[in-house]
C-alpha atoms as a PDB file:
ATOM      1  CA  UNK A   1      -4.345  -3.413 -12.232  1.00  0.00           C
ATOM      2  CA  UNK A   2      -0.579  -4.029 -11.990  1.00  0.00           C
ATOM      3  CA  UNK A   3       1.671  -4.370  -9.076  1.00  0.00           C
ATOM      4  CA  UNK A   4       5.071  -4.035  -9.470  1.00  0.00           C
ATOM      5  CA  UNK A   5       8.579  -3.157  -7.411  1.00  0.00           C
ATOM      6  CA  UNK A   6       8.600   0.664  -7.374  1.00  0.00           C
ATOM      7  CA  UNK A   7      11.579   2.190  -9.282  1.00  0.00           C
ATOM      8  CA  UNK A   8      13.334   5.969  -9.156  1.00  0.00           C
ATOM      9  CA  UNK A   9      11.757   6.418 -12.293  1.00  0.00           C
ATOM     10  CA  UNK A  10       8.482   6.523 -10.322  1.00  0.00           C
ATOM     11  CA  UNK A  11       9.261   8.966  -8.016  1.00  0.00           C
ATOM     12  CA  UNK A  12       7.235  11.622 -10.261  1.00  0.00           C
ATOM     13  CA  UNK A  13       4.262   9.598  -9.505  1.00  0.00           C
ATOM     14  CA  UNK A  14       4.858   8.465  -6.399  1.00  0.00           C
ATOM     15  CA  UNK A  15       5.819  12.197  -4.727  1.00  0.00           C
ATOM     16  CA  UNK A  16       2.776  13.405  -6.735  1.00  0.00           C
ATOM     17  CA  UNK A  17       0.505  11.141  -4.624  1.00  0.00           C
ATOM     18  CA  UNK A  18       2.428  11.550  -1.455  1.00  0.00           C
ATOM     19  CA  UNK A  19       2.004  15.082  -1.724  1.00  0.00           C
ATOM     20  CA  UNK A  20      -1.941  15.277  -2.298  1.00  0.00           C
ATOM     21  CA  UNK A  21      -2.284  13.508   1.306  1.00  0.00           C
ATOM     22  CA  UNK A  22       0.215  15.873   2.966  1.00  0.00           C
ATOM     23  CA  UNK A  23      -0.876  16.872   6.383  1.00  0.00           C
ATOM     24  CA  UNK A  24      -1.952  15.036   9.203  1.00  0.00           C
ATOM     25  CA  UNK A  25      -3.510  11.886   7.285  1.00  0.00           C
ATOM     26  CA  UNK A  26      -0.004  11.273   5.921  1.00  0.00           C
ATOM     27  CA  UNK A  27       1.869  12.225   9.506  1.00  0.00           C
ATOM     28  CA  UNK A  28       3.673  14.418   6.891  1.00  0.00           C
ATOM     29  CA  UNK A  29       3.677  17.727   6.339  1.00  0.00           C
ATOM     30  CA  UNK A  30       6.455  17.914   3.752  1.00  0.00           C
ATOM     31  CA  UNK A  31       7.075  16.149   0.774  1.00  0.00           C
ATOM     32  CA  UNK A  32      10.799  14.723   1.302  1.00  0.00           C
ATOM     33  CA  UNK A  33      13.190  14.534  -1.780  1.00  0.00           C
ATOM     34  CA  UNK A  34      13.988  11.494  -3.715  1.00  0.00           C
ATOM     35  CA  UNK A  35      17.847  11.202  -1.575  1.00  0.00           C
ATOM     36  CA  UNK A  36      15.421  11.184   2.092  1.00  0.00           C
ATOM     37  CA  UNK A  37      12.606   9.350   1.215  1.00  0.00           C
ATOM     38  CA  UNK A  38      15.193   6.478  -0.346  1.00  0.00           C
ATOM     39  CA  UNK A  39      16.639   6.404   2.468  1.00  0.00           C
ATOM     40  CA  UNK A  40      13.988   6.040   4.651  1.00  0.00           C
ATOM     41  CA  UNK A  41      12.174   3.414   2.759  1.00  0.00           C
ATOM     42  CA  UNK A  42      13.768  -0.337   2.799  1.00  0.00           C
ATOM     43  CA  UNK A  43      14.932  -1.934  -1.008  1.00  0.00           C
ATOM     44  CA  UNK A  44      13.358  -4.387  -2.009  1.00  0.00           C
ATOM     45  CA  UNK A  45      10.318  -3.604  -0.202  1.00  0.00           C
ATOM     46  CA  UNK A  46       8.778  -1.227  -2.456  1.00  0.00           C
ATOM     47  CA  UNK A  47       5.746  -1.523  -4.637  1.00  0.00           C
ATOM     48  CA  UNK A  48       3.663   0.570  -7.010  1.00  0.00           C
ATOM     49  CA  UNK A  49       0.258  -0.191  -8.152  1.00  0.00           C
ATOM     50  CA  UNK A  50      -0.624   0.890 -12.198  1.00  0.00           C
ATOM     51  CA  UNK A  51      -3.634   0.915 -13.938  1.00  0.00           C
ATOM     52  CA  UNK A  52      -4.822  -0.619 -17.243  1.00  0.00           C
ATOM     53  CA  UNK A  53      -3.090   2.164 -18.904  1.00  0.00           C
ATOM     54  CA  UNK A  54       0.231   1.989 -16.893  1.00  0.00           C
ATOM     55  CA  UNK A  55      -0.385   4.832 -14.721  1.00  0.00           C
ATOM     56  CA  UNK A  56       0.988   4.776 -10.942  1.00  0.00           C
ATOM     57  CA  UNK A  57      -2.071   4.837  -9.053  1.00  0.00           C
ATOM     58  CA  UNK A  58      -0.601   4.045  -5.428  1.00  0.00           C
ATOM     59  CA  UNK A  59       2.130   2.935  -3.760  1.00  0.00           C
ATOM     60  CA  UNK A  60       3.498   1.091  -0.543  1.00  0.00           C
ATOM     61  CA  UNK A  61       6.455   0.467   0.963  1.00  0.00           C
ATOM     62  CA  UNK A  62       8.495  -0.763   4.181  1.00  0.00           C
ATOM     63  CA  UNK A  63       9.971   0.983   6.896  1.00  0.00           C
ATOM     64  CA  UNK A  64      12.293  -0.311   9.472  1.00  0.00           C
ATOM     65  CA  UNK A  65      11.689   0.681  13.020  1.00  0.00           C
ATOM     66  CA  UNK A  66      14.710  -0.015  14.466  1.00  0.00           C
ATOM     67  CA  UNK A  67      18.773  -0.405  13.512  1.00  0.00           C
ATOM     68  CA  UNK A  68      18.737  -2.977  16.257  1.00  0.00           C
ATOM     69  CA  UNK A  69      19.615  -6.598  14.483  1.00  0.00           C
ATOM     70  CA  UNK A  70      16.702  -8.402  17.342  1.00  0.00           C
ATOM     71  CA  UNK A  71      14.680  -6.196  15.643  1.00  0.00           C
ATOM     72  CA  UNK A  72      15.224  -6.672  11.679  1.00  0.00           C
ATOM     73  CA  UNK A  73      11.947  -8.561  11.222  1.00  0.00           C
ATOM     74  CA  UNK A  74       9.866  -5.600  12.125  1.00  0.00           C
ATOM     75  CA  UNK A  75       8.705  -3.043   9.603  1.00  0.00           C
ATOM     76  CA  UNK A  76       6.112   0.252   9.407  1.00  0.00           C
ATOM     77  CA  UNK A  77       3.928   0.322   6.319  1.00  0.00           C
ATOM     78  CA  UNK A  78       3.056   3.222   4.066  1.00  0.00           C
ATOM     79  CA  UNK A  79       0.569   3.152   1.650  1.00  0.00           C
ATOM     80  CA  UNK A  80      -0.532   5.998  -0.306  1.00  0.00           C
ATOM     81  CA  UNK A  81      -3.245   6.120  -3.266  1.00  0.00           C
ATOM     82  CA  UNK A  82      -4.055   8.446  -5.469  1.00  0.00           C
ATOM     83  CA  UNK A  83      -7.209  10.218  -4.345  1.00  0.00           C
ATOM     84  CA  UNK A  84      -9.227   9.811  -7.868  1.00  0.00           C
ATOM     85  CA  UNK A  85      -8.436   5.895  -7.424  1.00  0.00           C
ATOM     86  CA  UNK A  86      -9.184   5.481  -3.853  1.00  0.00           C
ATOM     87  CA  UNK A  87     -11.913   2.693  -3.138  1.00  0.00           C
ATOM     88  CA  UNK A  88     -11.164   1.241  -6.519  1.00  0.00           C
ATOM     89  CA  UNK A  89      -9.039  -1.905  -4.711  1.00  0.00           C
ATOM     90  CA  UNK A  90      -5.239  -0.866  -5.490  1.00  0.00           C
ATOM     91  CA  UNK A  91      -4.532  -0.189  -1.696  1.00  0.00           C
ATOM     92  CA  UNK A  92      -5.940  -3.478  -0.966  1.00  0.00           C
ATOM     93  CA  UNK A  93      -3.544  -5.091  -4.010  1.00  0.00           C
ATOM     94  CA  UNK A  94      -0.573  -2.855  -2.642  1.00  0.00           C
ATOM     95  CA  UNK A  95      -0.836  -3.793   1.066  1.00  0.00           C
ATOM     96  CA  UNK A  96      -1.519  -7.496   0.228  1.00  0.00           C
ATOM     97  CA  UNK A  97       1.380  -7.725  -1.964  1.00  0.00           C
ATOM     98  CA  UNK A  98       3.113  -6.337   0.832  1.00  0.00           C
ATOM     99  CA  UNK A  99       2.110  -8.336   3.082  1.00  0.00           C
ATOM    100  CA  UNK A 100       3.095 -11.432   1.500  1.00  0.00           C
ATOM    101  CA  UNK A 101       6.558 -10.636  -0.244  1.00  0.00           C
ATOM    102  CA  UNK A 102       7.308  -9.182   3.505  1.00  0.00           C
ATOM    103  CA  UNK A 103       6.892 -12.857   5.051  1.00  0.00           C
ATOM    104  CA  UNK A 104       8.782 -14.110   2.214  1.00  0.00           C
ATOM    105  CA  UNK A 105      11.586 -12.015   3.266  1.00  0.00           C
ATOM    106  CA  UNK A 106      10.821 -13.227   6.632  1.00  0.00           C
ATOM    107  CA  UNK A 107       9.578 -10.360   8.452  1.00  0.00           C
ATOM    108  CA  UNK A 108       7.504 -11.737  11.411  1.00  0.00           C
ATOM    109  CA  UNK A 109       5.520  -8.099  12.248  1.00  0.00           C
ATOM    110  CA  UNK A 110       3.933  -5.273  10.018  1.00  0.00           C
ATOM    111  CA  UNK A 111       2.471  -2.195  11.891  1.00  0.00           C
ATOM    112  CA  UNK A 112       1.301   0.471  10.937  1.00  0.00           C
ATOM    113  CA  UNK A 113      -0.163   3.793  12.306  1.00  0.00           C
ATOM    114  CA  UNK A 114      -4.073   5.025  11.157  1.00  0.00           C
ATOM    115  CA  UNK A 115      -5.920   8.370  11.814  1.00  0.00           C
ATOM    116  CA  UNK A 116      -8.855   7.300  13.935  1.00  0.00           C
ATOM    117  CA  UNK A 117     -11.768   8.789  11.199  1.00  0.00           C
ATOM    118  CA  UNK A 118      -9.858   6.608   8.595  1.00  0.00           C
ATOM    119  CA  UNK A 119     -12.717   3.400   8.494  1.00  0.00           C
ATOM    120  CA  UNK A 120     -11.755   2.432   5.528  1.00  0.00           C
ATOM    121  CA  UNK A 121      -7.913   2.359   5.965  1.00  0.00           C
ATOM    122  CA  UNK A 122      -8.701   0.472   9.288  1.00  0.00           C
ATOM    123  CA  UNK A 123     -11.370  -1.852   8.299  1.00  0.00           C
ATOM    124  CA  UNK A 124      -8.935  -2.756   5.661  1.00  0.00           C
ATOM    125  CA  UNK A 125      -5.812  -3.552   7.399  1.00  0.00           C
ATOM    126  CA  UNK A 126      -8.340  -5.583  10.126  1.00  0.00           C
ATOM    127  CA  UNK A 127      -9.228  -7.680   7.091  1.00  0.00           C
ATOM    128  CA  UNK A 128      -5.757  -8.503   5.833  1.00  0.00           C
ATOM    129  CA  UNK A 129      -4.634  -9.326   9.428  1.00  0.00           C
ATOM    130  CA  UNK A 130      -3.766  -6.431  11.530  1.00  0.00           C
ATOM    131  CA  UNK A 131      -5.060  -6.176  14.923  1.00  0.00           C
ATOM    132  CA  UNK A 132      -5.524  -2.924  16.825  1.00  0.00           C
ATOM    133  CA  UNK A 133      -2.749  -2.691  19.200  1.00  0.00           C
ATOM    134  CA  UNK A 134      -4.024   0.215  20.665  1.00  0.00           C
ATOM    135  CA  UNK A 135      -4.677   4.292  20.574  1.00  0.00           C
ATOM    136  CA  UNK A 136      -1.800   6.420  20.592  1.00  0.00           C
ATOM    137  CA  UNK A 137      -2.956   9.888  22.177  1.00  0.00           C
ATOM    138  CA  UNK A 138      -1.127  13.441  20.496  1.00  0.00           C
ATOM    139  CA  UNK A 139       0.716  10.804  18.501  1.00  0.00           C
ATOM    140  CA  UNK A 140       1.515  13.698  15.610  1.00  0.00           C
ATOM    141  CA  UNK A 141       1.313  16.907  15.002  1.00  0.00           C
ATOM    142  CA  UNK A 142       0.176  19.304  11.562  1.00  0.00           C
ATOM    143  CA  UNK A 143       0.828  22.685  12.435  1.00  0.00           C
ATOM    144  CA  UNK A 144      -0.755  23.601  15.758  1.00  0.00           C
ATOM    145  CA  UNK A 145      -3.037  20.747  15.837  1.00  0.00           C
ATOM    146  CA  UNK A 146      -2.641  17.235  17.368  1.00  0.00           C
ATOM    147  CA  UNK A 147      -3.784  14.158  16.172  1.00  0.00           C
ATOM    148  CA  UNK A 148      -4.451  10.317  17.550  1.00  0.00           C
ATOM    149  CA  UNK A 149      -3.383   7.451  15.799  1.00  0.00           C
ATOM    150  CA  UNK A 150      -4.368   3.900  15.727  1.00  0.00           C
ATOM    151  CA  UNK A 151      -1.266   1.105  16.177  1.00  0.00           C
ATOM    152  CA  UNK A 152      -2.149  -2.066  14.413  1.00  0.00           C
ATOM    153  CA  UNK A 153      -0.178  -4.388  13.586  1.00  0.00           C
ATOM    154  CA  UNK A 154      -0.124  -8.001  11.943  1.00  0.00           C
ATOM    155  CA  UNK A 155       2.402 -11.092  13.328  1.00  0.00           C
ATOM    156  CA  UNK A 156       3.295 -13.193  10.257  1.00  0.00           C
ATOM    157  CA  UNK A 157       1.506 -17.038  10.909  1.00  0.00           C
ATOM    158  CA  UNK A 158       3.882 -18.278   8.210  1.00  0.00           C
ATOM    159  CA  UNK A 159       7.535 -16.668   9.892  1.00  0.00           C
ATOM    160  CA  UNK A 160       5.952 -18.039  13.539  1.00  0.00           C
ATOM    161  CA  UNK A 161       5.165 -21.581  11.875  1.00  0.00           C
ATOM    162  CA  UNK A 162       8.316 -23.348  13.117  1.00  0.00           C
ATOM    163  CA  UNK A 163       8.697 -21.351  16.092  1.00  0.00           C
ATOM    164  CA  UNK A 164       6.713 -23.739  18.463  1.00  0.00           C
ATOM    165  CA  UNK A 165       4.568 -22.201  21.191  1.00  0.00           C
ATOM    166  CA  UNK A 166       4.780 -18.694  22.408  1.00  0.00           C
ATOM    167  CA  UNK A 167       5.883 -18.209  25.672  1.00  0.00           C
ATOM    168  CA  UNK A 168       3.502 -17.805  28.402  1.00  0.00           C
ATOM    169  CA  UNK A 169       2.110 -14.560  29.508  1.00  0.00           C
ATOM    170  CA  UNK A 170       3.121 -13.495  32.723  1.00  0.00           C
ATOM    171  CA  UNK A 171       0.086 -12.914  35.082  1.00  0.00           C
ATOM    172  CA  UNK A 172      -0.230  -9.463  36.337  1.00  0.00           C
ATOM    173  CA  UNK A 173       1.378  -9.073  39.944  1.00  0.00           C
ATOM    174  CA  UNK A 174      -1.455  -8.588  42.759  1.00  0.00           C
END
């Protein structure tokens, strides 16, 4: 397996798999063109996974949730695998990968949102770090039907480091 920073040239691949998990697992119904979905996605924070024989098997990538400069440091993950490689380890590679060159470019939190029947997309994130934030109710919509989705997300230890001691929580009024 082989991670590497995702290029245009991919986006064959990469739209391919995108487009076998359209619906609500993906919170997409549509497969965007090349122009939106580079846009939408940050540079730099882009990765591919390949396997022995250089195929693109999955990819990830960053999202910013905000234009607001207080919040530059905060970023949605996608990650998308092909469905004959799931459970095979290259979303664990792509969202670990991820994970670290994002706190090298000093993003201090990663969420990301997660179908509630998806253990193993869960149980994964939970293991690399993310905490579930909570349950957001009707949170998208395929079609006519609704769907939940879980919030986790992950605070970097490494950006917080120098950042001495959180502030204290403020006690619920009485």
């Amino acid at each position: 397996m082989h991670i590497r920073p995702l290029l245009a040239d991919d986006w064959e691949d990469v739209s391919a798999i995108m487009e076998s998990s359209l619906g609500p697992t993906a919170f997409e119904d549509e497969l965007p063109a090349w122009e939106r979905w580079n846009a939408r996605y940050l540079p730099g924070h882009r990765l591919v996974a390949a396997n022995r024989q250089g195929r693109v098997t999955g990819w990830a990538a960053l999202e910013p949730i905000s234009g607001r400069s207080a919040l530059v440091g905060v970023a949605c993950v996608s990650v998308f695998v092909d469905p004959a490689h799931r459970g095979q380890g290259f979303g664990r590679h792509l969202l670990s990968n991820l994970v670290t060159a994002s706190e090298e470019a000093g993003f201090w939190t990663l969420q990301v949102y997660v179908l509630p029947h998806n253990t193993a997309a869960l149980h994964l994130c939970e293991e690399l770090g993310f905490r579930t934030v909570g349950r957001r109710q009707r949170f998208a919509r395929s079609g006519e039907a609704w769907h939940d989705a879980v919030l986790l997300e992950r605070r970097s230890p490494n950006v917080f480091a120098d950042a001495g001691e959180p502030a204290p929580e403020i006690p619920e009024a009485s």
